[in-house]
N, C-alpha and C. Protein backbone atom coordinates (compact mmCIF):
# COMPACT_ATOMS: atom_id res chain seq x y z
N UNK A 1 66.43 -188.09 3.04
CA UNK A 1 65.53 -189.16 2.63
C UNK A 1 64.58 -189.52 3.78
N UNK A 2 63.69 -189.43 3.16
CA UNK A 2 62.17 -189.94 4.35
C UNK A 2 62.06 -191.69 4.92
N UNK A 3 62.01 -191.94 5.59
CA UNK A 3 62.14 -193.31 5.81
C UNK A 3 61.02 -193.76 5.26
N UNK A 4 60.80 -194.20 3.83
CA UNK A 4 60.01 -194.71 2.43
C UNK A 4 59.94 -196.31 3.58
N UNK A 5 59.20 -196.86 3.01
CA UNK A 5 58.50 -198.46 3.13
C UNK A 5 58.29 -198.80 1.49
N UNK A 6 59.69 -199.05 1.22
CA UNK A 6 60.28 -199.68 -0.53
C UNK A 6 59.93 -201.27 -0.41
N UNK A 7 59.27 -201.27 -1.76
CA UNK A 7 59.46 -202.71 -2.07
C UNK A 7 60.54 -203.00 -3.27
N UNK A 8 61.16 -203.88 -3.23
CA UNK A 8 62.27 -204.32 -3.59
C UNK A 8 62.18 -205.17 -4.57
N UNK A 9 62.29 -205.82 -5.83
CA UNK A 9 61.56 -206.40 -6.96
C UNK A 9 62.42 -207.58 -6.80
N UNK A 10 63.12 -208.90 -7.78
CA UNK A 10 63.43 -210.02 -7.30
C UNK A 10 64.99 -209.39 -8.17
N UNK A 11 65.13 -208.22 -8.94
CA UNK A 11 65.93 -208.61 -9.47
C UNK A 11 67.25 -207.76 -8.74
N UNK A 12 66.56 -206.91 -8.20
CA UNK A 12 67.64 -205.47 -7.51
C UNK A 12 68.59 -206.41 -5.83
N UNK A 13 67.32 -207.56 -5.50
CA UNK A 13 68.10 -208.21 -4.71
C UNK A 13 69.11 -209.63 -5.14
N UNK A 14 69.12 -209.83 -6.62
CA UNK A 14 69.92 -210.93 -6.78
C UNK A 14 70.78 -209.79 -7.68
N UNK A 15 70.71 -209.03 -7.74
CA UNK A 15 71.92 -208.15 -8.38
C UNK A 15 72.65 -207.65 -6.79
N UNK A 16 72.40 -207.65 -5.66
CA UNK A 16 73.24 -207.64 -4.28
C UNK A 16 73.59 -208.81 -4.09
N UNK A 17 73.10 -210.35 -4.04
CA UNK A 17 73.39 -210.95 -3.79
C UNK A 17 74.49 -211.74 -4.30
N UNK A 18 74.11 -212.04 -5.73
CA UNK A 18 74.95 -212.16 -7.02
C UNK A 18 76.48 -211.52 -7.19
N UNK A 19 76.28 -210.06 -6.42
CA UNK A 19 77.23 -209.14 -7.12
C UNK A 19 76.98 -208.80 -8.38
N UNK A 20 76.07 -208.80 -9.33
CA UNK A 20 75.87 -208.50 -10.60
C UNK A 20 76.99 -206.75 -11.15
N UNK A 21 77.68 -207.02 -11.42
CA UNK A 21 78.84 -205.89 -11.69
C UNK A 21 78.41 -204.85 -12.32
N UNK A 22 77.33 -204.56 -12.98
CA UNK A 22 76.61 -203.32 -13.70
C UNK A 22 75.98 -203.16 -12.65
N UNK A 23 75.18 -203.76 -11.83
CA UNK A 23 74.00 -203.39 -11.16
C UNK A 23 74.28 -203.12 -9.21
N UNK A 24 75.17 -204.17 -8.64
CA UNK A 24 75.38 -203.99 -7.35
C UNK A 24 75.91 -203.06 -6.73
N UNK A 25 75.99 -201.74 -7.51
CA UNK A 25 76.71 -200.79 -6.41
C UNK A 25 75.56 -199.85 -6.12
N UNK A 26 74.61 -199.91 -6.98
CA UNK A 26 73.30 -199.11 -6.53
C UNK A 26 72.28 -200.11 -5.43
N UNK A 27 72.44 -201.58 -6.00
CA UNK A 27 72.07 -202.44 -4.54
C UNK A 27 72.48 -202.01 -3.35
N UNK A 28 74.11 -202.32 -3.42
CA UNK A 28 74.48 -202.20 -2.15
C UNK A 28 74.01 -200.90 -1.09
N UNK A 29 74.04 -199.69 -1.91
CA UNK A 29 73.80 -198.86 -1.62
C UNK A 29 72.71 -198.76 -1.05
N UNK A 30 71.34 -199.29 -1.51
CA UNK A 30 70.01 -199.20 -1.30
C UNK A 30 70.05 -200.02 -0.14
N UNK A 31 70.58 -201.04 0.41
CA UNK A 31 70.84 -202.08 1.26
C UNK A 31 71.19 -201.50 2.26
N UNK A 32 72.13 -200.62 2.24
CA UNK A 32 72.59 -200.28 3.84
C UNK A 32 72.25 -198.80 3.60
N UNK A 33 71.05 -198.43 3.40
CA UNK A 33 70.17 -197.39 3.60
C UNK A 33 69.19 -198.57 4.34
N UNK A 34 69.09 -199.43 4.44
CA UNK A 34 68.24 -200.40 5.28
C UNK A 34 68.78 -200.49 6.78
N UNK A 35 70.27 -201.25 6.42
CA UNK A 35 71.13 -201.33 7.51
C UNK A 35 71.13 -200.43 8.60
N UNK A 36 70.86 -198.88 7.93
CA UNK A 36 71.22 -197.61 8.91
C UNK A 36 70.02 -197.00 9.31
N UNK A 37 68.88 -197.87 9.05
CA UNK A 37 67.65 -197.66 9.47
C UNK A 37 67.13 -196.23 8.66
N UNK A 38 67.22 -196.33 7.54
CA UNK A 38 67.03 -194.73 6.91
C UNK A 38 65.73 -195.28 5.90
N UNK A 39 65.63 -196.26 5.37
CA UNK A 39 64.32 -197.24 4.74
C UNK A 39 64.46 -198.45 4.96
N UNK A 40 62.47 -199.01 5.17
CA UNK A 40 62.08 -200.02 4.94
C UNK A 40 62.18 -201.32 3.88
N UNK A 41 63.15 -201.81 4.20
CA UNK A 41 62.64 -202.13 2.45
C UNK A 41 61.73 -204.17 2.85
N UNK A 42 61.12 -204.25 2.01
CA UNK A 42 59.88 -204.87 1.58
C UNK A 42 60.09 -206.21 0.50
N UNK A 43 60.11 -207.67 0.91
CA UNK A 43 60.73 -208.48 -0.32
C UNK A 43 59.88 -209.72 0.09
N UNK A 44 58.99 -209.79 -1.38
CA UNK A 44 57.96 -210.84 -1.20
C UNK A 44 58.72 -212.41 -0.43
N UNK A 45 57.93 -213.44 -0.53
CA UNK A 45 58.64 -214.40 0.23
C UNK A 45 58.77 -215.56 -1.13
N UNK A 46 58.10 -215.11 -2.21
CA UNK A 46 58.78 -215.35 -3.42
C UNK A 46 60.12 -215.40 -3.97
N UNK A 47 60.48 -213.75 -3.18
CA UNK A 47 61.91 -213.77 -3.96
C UNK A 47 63.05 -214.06 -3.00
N UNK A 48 62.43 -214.27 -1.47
CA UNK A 48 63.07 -214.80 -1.01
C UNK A 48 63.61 -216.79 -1.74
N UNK A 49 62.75 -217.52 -2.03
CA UNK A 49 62.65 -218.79 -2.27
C UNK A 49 63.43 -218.30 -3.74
N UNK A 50 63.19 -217.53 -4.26
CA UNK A 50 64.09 -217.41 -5.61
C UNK A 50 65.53 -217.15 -5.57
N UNK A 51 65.57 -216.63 -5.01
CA UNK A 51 66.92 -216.03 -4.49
C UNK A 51 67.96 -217.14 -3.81
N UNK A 52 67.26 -218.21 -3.07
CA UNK A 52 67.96 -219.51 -2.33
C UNK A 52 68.47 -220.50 -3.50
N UNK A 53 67.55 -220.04 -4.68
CA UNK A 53 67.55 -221.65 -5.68
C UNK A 53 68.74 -220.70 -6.46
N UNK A 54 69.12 -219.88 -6.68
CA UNK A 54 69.94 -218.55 -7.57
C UNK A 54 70.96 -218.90 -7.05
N UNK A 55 71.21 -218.74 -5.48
CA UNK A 55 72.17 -218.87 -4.78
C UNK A 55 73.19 -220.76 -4.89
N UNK A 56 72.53 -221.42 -5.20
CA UNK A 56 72.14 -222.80 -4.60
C UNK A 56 73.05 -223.58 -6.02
N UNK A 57 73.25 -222.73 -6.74
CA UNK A 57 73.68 -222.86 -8.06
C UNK A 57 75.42 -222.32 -7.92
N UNK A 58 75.77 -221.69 -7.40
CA UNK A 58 76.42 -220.67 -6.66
C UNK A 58 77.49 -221.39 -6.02
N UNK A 59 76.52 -221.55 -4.20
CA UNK A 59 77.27 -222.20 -3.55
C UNK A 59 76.62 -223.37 -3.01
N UNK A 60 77.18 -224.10 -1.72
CA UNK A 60 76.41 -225.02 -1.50
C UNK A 60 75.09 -224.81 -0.73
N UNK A 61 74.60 -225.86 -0.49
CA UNK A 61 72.92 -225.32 0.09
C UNK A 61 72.82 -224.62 1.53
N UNK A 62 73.75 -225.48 2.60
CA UNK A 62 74.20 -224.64 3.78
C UNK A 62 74.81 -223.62 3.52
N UNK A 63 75.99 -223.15 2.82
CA UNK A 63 76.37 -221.73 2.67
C UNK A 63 75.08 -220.70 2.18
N UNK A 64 74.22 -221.55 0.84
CA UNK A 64 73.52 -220.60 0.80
C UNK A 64 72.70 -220.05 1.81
N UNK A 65 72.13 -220.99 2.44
CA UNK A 65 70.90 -220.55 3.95
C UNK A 65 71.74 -219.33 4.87
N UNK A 66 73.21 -219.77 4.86
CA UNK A 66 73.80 -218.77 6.02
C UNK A 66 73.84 -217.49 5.39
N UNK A 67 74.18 -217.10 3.85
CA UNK A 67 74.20 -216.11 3.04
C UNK A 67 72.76 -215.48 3.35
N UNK A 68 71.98 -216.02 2.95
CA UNK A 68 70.24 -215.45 3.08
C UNK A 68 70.53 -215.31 4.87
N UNK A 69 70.64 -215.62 5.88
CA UNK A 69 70.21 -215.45 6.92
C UNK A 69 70.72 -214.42 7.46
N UNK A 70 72.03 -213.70 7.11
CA UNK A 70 72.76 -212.59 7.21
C UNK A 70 71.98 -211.82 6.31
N UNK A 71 71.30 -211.71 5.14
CA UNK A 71 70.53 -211.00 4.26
C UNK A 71 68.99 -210.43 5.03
N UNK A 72 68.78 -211.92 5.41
CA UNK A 72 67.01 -211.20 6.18
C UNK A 72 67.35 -210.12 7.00
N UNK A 73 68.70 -209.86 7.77
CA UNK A 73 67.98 -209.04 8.95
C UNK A 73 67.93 -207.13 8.11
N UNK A 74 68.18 -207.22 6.61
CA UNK A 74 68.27 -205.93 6.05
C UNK A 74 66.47 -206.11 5.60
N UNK A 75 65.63 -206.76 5.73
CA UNK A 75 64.19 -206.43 4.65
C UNK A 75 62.97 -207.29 5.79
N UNK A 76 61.99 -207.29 5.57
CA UNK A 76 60.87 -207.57 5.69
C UNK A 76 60.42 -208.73 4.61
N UNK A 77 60.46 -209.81 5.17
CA UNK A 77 60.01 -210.89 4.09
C UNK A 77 58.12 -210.89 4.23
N UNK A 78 57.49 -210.25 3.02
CA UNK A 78 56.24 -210.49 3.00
C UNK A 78 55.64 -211.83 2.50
N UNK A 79 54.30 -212.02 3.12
CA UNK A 79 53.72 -213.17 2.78
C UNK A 79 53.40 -213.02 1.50
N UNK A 80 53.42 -214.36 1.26
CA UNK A 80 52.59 -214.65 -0.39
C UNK A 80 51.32 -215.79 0.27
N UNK A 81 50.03 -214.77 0.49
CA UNK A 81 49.04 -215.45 0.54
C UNK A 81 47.92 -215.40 -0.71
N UNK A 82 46.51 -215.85 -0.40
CA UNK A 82 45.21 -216.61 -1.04
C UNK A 82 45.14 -214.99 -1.40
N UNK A 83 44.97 -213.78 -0.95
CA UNK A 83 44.38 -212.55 -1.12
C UNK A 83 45.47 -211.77 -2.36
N UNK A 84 46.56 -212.30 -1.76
CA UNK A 84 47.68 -212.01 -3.09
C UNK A 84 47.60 -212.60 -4.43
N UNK A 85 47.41 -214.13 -4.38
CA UNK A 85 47.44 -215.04 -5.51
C UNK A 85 46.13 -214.46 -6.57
N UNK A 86 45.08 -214.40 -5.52
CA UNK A 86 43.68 -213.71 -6.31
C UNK A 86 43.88 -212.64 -7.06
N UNK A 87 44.93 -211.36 -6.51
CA UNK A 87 44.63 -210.35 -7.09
C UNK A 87 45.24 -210.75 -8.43
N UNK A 88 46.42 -211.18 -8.55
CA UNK A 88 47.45 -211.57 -9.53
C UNK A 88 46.75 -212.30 -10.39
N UNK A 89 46.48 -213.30 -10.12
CA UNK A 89 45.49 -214.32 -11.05
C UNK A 89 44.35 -213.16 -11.93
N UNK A 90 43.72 -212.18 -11.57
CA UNK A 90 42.92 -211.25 -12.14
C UNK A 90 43.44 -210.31 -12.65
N UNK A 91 44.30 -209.93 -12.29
CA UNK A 91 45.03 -208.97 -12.82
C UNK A 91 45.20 -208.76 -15.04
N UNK A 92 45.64 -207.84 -15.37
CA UNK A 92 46.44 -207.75 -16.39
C UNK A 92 47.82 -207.77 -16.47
N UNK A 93 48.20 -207.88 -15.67
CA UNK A 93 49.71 -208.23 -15.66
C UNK A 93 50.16 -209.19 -17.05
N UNK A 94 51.30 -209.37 -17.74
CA UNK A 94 51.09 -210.11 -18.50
C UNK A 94 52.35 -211.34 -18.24
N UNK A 95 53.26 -211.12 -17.14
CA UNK A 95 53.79 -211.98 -16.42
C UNK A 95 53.26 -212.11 -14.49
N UNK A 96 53.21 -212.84 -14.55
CA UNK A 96 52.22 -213.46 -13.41
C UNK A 96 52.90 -213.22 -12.25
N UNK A 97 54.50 -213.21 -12.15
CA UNK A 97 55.29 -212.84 -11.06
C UNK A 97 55.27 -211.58 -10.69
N UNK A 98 55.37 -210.75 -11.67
CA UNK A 98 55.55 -209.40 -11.40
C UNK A 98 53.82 -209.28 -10.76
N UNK A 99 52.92 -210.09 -11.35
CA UNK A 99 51.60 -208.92 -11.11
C UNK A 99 51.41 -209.73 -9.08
N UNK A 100 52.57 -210.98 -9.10
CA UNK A 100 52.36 -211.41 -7.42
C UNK A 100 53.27 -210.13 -6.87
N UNK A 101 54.29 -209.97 -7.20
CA UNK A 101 55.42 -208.83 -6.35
C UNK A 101 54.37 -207.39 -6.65
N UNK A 102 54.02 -206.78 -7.70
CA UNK A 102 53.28 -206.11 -7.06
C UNK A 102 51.92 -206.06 -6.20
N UNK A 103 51.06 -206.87 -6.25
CA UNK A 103 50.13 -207.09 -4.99
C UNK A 103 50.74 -207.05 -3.66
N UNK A 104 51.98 -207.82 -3.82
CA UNK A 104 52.91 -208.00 -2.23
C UNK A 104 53.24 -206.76 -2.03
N UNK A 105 53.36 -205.77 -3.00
CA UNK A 105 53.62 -204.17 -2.36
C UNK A 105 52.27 -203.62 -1.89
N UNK A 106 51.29 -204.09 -2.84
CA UNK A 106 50.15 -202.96 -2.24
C UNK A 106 49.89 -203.89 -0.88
N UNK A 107 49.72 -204.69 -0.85
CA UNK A 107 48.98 -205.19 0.12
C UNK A 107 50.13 -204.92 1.69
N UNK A 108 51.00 -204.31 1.78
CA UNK A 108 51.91 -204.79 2.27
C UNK A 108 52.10 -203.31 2.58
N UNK A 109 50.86 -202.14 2.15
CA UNK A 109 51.40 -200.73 2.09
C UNK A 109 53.21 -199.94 1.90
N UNK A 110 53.76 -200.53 0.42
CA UNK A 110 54.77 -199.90 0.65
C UNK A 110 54.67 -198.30 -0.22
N UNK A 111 55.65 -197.61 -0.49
CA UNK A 111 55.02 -196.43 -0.53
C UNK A 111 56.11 -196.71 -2.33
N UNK A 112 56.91 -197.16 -3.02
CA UNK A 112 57.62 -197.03 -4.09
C UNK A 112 57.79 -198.46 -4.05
N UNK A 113 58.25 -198.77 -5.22
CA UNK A 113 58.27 -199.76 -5.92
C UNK A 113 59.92 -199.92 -6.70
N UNK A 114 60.57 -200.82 -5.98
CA UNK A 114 62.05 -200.72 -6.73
C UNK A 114 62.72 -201.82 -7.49
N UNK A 115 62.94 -201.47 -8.91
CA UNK A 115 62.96 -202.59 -10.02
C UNK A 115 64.01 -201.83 -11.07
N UNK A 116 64.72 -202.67 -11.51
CA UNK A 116 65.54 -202.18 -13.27
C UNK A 116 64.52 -202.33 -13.80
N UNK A 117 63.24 -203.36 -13.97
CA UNK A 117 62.33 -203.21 -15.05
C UNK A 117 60.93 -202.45 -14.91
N UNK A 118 61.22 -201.37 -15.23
CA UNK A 118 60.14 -200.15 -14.83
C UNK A 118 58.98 -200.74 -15.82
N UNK A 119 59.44 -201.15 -16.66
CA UNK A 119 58.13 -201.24 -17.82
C UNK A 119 57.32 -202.22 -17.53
N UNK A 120 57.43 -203.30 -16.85
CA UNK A 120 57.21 -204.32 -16.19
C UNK A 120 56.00 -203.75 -15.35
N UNK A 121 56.11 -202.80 -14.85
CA UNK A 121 55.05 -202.19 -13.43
C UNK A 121 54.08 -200.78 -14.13
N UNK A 122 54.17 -200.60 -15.61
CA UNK A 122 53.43 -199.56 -16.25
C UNK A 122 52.15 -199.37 -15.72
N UNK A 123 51.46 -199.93 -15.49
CA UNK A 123 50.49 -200.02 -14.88
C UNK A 123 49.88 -199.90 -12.86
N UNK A 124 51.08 -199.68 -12.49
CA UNK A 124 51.25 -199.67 -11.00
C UNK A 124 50.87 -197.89 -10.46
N UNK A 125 50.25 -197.91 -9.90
CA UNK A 125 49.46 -197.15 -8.81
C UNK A 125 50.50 -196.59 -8.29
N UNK A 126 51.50 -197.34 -7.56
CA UNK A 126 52.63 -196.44 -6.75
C UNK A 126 53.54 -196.25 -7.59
N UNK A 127 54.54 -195.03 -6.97
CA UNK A 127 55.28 -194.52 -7.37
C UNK A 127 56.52 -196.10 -8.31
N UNK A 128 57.51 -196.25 -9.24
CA UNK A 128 58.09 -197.59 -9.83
C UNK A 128 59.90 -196.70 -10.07
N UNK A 129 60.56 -197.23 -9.44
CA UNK A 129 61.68 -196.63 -9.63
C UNK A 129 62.99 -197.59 -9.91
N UNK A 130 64.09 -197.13 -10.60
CA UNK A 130 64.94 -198.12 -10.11
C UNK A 130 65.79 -197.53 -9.00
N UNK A 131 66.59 -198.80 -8.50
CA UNK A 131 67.43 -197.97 -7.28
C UNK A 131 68.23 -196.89 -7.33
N UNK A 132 69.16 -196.62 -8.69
CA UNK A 132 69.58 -195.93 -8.70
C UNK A 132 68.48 -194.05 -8.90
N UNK A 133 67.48 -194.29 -9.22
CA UNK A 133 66.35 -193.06 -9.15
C UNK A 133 66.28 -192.73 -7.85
N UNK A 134 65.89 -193.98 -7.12
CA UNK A 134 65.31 -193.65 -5.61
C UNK A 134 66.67 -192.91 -4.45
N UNK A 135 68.32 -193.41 -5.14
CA UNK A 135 69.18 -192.95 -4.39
C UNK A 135 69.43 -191.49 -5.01
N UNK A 136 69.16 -191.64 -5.67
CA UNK A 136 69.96 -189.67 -6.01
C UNK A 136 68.90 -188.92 -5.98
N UNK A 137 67.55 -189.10 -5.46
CA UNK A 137 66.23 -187.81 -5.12
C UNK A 137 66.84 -187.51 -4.45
C-alpha cells in the first residue's frame, strides 16, 4: 500500500469510535494503517465536533475529550473554512454535509475518499471507497 492521503467520512470514524459491530473491524483496521504510518488519513473538523456530541451521549464529557484526544494523534483534523462553506453552499450535493466533507477532501488534496455511503459522493472527482475496498487492493 502506497502511503494514500485518505479522507475519512463522519461515519467510518464513529463506527471506530462507537465500536459499531458490523462496521469496526474494517475501521480499526484502516486506523492503525495510520498508527503504523502506512496512510494519511484526513477528518474534517466537522466530524471531529460530531463525533464529541456522539460520544457525549455515551460517556461523560471529560471521558469523552480524553477518548477524542487519544483519537487525534491517528488523523489530520482539517479546517472547515469560508472557501469550504462556498463551495458546498454551490454545490449539487443534495445533503449539505457530505458536499462540506467532500470540499474538505479536495481542498485538503487527499487522494481517495473513505465512506460506507458511496452513493452519497456519485458525483466526486476522486477516487470514493469504503474501508473495507481500500484494505484488500
Amino acid at each position: 500500500m502506497m502511503n494514500h492521503r485518505l479522507f475519512v467520512d463522519t461515519n467510518i470514524v464513529i463506527d471506530l469510535l462507537v465500536k459499531r459491530e458490523a462496521f469496526y473491524n474494517e475501521a480499526q483496521r484502516l486506523f492503525t494503517q495510520s498508527d503504523l504510518g502506512v496512510v494519511t488519513l484526513i477528518i474534517s473538523s466537522l466530524t471531529f465536533a460530531n463525533a464529541h456530541c456522539l460520544l457525549c451521549k455515551h460517556l461523560k464529557a471529560d471521558e469523552a475529550r480524553k477518548y477524542l484526544m487519544k483519537f487525534k494523534v491517528l488523523v489530520q483534523v482539517a479546517p472547515l473554512d469560508d472557501k469550504i462553506l462556498e463551495l458546498a453552499l454551490a454545490s449539487d450535493f443534495k445533503d449539505f454535509e457530505d458536499a462540506i466533507q467532500y470540499y474538505t477532501a479536495i481542498e485538503n488534496q487527499a487522494d481517495i475518499i473513505i465512506t460506507r455511503n458511496l452513493k452519497d459522493f456519485k458525483q466526486s472527482k476522486l477516487p470514493v471507497m469504503t474501508a473495507k475496498e481500500y484494505l484488500d487492493r
